[in-house]
N, C-alpha and C. Protein backbone atom coordinates (compact mmCIF):
# COMPACT_ATOMS: atom_id res chain seq x y z
N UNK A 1 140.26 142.39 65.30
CA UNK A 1 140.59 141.29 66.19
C UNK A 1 139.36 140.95 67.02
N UNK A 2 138.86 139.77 66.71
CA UNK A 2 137.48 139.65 67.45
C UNK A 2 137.79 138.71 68.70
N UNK A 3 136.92 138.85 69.95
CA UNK A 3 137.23 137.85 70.72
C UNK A 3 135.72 136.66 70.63
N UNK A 4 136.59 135.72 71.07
CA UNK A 4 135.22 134.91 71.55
C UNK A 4 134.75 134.76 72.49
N UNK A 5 134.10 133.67 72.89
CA UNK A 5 133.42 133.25 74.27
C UNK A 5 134.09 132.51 75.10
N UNK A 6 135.52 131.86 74.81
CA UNK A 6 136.63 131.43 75.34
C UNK A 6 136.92 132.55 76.18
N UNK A 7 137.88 133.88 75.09
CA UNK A 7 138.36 134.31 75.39
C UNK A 7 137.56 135.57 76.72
N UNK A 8 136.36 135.77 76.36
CA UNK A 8 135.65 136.06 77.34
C UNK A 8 135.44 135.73 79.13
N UNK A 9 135.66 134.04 78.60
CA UNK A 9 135.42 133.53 80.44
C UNK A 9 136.80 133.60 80.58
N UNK A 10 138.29 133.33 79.69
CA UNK A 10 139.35 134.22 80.49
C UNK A 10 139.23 134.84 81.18
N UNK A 11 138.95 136.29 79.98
CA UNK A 11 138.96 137.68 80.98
C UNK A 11 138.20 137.63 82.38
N UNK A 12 136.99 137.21 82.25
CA UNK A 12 136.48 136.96 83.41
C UNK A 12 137.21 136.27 84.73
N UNK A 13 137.38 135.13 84.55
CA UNK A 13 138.49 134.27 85.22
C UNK A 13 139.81 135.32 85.90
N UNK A 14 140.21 135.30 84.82
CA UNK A 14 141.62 136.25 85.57
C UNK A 14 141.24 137.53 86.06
N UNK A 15 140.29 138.40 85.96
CA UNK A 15 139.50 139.23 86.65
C UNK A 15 139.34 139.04 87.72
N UNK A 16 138.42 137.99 88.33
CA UNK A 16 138.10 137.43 89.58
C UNK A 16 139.41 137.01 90.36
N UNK A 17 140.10 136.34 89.56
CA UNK A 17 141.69 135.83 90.26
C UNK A 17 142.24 137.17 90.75
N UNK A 18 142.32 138.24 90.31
CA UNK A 18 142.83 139.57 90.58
C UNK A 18 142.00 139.91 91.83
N UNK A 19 141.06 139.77 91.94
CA UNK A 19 139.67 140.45 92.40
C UNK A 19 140.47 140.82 93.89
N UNK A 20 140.93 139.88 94.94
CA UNK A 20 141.56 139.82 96.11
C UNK A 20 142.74 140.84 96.03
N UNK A 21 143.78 141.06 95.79
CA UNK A 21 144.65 141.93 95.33
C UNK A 21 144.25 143.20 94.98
N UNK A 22 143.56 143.43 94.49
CA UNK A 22 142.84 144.47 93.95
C UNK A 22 142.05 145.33 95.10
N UNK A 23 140.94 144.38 95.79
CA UNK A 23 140.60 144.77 96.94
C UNK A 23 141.34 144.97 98.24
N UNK A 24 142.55 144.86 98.20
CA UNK A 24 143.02 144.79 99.61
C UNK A 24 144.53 145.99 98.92
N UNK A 25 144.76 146.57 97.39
CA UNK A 25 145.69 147.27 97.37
C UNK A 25 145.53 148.44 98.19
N UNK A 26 146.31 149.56 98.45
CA UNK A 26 146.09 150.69 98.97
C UNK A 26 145.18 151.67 98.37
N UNK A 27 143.87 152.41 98.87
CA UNK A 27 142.73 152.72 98.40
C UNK A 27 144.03 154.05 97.41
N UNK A 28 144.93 154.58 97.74
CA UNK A 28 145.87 155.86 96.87
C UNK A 28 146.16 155.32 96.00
N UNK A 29 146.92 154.25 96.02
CA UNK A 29 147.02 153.31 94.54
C UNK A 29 146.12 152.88 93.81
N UNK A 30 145.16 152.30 94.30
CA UNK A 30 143.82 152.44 93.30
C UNK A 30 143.42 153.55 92.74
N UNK A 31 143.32 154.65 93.77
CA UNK A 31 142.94 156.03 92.73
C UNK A 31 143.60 155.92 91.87
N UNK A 32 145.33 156.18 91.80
CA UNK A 32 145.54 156.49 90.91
C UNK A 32 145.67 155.58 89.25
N UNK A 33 145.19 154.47 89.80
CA UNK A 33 144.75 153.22 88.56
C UNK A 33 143.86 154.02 87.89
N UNK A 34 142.52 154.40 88.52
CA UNK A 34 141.60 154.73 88.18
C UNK A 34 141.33 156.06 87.36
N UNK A 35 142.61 157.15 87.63
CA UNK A 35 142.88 158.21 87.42
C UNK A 35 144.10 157.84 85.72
N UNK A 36 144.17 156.77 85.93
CA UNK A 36 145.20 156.64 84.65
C UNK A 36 143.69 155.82 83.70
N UNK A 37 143.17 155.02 83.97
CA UNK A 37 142.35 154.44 83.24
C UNK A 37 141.65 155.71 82.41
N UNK A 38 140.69 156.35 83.42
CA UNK A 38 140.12 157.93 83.20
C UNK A 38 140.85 158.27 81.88
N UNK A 39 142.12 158.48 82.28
CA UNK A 39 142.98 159.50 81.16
C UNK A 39 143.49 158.91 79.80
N UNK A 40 143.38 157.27 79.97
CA UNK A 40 143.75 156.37 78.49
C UNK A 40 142.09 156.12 77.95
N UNK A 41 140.72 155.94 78.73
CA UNK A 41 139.79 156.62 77.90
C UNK A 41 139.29 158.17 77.28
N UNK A 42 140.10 158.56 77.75
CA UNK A 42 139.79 160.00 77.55
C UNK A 42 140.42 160.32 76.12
N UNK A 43 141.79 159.91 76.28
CA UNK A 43 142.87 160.02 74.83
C UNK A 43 142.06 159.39 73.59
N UNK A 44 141.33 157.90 74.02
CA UNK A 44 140.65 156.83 73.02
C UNK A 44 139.50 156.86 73.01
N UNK A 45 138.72 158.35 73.68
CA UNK A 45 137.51 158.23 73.61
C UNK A 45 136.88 157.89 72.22
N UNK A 46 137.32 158.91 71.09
CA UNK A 46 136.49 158.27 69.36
C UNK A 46 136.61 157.08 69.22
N UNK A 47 137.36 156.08 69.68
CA UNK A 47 137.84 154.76 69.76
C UNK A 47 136.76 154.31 69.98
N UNK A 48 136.82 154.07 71.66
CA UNK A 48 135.96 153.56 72.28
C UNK A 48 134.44 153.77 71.81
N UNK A 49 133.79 155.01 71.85
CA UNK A 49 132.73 155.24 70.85
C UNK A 49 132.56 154.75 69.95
N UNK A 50 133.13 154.68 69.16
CA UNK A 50 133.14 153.80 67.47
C UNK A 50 133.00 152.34 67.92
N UNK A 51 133.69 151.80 68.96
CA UNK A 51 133.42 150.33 68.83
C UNK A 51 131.86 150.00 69.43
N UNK A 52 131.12 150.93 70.57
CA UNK A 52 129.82 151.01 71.03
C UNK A 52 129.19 151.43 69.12
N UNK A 53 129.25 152.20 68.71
CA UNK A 53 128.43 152.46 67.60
C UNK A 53 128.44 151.03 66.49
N UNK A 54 129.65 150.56 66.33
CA UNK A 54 129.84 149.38 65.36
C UNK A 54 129.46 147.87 66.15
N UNK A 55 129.60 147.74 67.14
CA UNK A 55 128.99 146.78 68.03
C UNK A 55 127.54 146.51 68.58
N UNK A 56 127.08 147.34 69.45
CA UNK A 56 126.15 148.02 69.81
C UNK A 56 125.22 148.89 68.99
N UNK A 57 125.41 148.92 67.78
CA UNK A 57 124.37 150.03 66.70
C UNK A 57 124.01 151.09 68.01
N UNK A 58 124.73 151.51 68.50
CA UNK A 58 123.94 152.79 69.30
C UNK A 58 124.69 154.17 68.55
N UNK A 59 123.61 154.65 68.77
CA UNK A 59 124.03 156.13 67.73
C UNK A 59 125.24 157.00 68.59
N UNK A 60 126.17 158.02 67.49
CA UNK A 60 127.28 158.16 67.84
C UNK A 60 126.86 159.20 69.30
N UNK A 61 126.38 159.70 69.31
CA UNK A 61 125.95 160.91 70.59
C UNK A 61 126.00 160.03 71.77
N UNK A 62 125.44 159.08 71.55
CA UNK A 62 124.83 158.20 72.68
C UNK A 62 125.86 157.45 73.22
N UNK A 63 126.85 156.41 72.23
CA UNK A 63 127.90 155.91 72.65
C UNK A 63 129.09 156.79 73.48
N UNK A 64 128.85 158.19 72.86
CA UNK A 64 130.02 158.78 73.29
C UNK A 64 129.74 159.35 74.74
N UNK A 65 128.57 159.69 74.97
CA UNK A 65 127.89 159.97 76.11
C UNK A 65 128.28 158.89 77.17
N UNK A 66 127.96 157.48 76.78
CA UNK A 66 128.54 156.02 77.37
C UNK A 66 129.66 156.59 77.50
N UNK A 67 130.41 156.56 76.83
CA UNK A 67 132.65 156.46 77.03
C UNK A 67 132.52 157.92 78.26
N UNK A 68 131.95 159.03 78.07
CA UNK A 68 132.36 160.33 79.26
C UNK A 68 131.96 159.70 80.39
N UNK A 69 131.05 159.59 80.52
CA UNK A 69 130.12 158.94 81.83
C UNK A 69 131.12 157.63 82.40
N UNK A 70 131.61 156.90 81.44
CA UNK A 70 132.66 155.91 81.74
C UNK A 70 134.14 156.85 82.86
N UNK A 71 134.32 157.81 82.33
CA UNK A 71 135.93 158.67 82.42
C UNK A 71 134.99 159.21 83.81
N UNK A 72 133.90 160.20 83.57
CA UNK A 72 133.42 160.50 84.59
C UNK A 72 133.82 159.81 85.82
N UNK A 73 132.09 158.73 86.11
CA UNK A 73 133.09 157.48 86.84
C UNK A 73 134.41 157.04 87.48
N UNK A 74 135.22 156.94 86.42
CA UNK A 74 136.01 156.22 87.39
C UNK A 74 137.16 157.70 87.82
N UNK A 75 137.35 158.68 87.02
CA UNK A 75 137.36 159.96 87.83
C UNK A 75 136.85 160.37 89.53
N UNK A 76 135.24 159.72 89.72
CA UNK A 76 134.34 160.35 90.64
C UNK A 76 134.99 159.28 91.82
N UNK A 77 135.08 157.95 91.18
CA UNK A 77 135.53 156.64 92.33
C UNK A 77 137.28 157.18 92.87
N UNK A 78 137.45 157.75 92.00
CA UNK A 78 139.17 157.77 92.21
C UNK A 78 139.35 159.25 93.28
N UNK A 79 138.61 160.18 93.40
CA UNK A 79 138.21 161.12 94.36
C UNK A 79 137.60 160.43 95.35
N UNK A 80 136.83 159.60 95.63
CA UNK A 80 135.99 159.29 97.00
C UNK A 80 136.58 158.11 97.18
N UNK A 81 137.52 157.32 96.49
CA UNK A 81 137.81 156.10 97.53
C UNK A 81 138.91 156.07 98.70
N UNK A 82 140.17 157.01 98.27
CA UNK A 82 140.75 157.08 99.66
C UNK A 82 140.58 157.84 100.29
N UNK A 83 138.94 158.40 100.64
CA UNK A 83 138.57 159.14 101.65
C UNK A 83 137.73 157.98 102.61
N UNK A 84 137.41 156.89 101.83
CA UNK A 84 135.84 156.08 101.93
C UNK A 84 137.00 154.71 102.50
N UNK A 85 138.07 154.44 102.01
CA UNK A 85 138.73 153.31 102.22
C UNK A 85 140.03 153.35 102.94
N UNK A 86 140.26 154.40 103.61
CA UNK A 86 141.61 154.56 104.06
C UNK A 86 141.38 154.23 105.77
């Protein structure tokens, strides 16, 4: 399923439309967004990797390195934001 450049400034679009909501939810509820995101890349990490390797030609070590560092992340944000935002 490929997207295009339509469907791109969507995502973008409704991203930004979110953007307010998002910033003003409760910094605990965001963690735990962030803590579920974490854990549905974590399940799809070969996934996610494979589409950096087939997209991106980046070699498999490297992509997958990308997807942890991704889980990392939003793991590390989901610990320091309702200390940083509450």
């Amino acid at each position: 399923n490929e997207g295009t450049l339509r469907d791109a400034e969507a995502a973008l679009a409704e991203a930004s439309a979110a953007f307010a909501a998002w910033r003003d939810t409760d910094p605990v509820k965001r963690a735990v967004v962030l803590e579920r995101a974490a854990d549905e890349m974590a399940r799809r990490r070969d996934e996610l990797a494979g589409v950096m390797v087939k997209e991106a030609g980046k070699p498999w070590r490297e992509a997958d390195a990308d997807v942890c560092e991704a889980i990392d992340f939003c793991r590390y944000y989901a610990r320091q934001a309702p200390g940083l935002f509450v």
